[in-house]
Protein backbone atom coordinates (compact mmCIF):
# COMPACT_ATOMS: atom_id res chain seq x y z
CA UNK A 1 -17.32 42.52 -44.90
CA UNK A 2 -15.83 42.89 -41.32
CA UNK A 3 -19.07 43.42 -39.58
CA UNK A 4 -20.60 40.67 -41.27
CA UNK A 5 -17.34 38.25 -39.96
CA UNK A 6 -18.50 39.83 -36.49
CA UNK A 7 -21.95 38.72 -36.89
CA UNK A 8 -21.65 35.39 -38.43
CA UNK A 9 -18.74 34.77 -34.77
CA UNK A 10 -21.21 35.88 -32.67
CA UNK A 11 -23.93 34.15 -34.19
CA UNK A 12 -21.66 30.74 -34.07
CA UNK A 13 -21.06 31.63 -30.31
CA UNK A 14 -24.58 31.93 -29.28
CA UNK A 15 -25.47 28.79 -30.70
CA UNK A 16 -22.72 26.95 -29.34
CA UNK A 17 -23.03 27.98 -25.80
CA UNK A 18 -27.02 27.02 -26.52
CA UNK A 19 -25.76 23.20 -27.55
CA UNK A 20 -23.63 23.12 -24.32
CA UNK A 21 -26.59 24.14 -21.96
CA UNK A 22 -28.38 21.75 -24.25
CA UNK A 23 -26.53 18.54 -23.85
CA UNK A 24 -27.41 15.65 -21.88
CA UNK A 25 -26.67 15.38 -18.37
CA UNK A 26 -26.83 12.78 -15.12
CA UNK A 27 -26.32 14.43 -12.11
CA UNK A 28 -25.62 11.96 -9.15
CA UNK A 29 -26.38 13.48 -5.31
CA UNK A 30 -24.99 11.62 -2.41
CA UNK A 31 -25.60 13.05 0.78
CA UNK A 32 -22.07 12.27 3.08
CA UNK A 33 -21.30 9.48 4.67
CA UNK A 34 -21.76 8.66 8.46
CA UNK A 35 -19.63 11.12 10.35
CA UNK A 36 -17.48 10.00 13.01
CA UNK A 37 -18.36 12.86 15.84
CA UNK A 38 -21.87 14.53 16.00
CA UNK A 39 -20.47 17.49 18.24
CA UNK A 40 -18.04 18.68 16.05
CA UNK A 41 -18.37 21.46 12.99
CA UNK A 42 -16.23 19.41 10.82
CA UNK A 43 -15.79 15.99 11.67
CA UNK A 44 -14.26 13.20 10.06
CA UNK A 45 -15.88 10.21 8.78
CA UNK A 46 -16.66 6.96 10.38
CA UNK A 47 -15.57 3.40 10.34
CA UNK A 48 -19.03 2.97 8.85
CA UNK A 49 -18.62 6.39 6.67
CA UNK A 50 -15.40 5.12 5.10
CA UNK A 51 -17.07 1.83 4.24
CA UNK A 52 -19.79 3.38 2.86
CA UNK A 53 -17.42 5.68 0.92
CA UNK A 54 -15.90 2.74 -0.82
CA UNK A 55 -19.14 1.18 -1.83
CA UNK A 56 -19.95 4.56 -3.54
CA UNK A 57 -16.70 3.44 -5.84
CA UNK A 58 -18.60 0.56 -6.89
CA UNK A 59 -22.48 1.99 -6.80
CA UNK A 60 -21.54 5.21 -8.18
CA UNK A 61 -18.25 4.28 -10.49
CA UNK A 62 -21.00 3.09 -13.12
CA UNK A 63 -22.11 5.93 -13.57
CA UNK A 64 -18.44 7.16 -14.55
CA UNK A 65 -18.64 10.61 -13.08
CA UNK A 66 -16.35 13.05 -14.70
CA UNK A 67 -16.70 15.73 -12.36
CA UNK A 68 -17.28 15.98 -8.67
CA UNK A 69 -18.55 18.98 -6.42
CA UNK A 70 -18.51 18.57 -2.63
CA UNK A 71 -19.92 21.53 0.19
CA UNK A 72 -16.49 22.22 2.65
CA UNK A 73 -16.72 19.63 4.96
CA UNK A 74 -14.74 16.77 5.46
CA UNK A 75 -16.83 14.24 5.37
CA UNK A 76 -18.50 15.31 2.01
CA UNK A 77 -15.46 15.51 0.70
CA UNK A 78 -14.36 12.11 1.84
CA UNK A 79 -17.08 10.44 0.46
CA UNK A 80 -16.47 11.53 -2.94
CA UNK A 81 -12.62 11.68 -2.68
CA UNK A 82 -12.22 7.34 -3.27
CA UNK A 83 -14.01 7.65 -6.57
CA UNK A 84 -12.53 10.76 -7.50
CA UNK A 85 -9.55 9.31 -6.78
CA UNK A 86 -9.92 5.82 -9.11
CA UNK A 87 -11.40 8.31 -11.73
CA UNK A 88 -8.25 10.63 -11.59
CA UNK A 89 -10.71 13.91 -11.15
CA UNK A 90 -10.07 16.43 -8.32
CA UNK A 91 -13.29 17.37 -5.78
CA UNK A 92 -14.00 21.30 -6.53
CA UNK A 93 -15.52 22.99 -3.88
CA UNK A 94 -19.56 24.37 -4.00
CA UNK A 95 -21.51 26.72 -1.80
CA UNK A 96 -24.79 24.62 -1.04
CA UNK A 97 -26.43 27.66 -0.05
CA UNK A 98 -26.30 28.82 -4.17
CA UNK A 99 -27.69 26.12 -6.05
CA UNK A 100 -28.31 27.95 -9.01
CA UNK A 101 -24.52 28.30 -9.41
CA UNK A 102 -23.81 24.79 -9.04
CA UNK A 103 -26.39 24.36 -11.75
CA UNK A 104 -25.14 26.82 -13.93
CA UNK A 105 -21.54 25.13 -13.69
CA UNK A 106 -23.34 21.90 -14.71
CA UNK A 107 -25.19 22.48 -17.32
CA UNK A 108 -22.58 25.11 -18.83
CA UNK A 109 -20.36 22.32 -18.70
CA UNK A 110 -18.64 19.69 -21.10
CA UNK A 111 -18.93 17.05 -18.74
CA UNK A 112 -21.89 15.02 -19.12
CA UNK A 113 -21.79 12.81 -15.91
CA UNK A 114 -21.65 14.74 -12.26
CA UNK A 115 -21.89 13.72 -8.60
CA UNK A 116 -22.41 16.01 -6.03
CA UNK A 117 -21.75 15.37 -2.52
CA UNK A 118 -23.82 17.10 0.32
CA UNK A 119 -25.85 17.22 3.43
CA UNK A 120 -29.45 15.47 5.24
CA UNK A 121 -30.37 19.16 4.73
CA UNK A 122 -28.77 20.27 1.32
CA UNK A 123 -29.07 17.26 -1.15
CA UNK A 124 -32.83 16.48 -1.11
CA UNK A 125 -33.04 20.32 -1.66
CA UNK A 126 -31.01 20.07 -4.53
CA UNK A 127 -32.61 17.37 -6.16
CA UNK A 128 -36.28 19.81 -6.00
CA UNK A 129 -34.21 22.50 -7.43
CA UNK A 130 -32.98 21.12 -10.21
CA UNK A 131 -36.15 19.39 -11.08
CA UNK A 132 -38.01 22.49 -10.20
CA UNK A 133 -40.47 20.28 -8.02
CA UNK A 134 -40.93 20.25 -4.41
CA UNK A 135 -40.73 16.28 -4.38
CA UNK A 136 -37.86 15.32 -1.47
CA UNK A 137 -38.03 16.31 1.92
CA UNK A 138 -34.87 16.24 4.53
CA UNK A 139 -33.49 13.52 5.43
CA UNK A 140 -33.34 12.11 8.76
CA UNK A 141 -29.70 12.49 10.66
CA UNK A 142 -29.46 8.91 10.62
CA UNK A 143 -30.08 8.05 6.40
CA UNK A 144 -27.00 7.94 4.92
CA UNK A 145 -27.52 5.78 2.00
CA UNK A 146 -29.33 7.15 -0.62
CA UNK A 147 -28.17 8.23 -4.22
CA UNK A 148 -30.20 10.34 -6.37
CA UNK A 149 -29.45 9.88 -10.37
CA UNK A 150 -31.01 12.66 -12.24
CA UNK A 151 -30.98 12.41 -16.04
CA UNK A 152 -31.25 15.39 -18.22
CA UNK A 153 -32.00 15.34 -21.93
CA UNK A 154 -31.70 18.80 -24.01
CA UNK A 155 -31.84 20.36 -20.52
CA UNK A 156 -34.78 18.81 -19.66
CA UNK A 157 -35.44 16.29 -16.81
CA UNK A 158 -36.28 12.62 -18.16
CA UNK A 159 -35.81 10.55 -15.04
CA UNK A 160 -35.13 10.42 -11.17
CA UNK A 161 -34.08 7.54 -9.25
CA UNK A 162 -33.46 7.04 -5.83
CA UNK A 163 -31.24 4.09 -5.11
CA UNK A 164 -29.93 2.58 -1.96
CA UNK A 165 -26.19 2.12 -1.73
């Protein structure tokens, strides 16, 4: 009877970690807002790139994020840290150079709505990772406002936008 109790748990547990890989998903990538010093590793954001930070409240607050991943920068985490703010969520911290483990976090999670802040060089990147495409190139140094909204249904990609903001 006990190793049938073992089997039936493990059989619950692999089907309930299949339902949360599963679930529906919009992943929202932002690449960071204009930076206030080009010669600097880590510079702060603009005038413009704190403007363009509170806009993403607006643009991307419909969306109702309920997590938010940023690379460690400053600026990328300064352009998600006004909506993370209004949403009362904290910015966790990603490694853009291991996209599969920002994925894995995603999909593993409960959350259903994510936005993801990164770089000219990073985001496009992300967006053909995750829909397994080579589709987006780089952006210039000088596009700042684009959003990509990725929709996922039963793990599966069902739509991608790109939106000004």
């Amino acid at each position: 009877m006990k190793l049938f109790s073992v089997l039936v748990l493990i059989l619950a547990f692999i089907c309930a970690s299949h339902a949360v890989q599963a679930q529906n998903k919009t992943i929202i990538l932002v690449r960071h807002a204009e930076k206030a010093d080009a010669t600097s590793q880590d510079p702060e954001l603009s005038a413009e790139g704190t403007q363009r930070a509170e806009r993403l409240v607006k643009v991307g607050g419909k969306y109702k994020p309920g997590a938010f991943y940023s690379t460690n920068f400053k600026r990328t985490r300064d352009t998600l840290a006004p909506l993370a703010a209004k949403r009362m969520k904290t910015v966790e911290i990603y490694d853009a150079r291991k996209p599969a483990e920002l994925l894995d976090l995603i999909t593993k999670s409960k959350i259903k709505r994510h936005m993801v802040a990164g770089h000219s060089n990073s985001v496009p990147g992300l967006a053909n990772f995750i829909g397994k495409k080579d589709v987006f190139k780089n952006l210039d140094e000088s596009e700042y406002g684009v959003i990509w909204v990725i929709r996922m249904k039963n793990g599966q990609i069902v739509k991608t936008e790109v939106i000004p903001y």
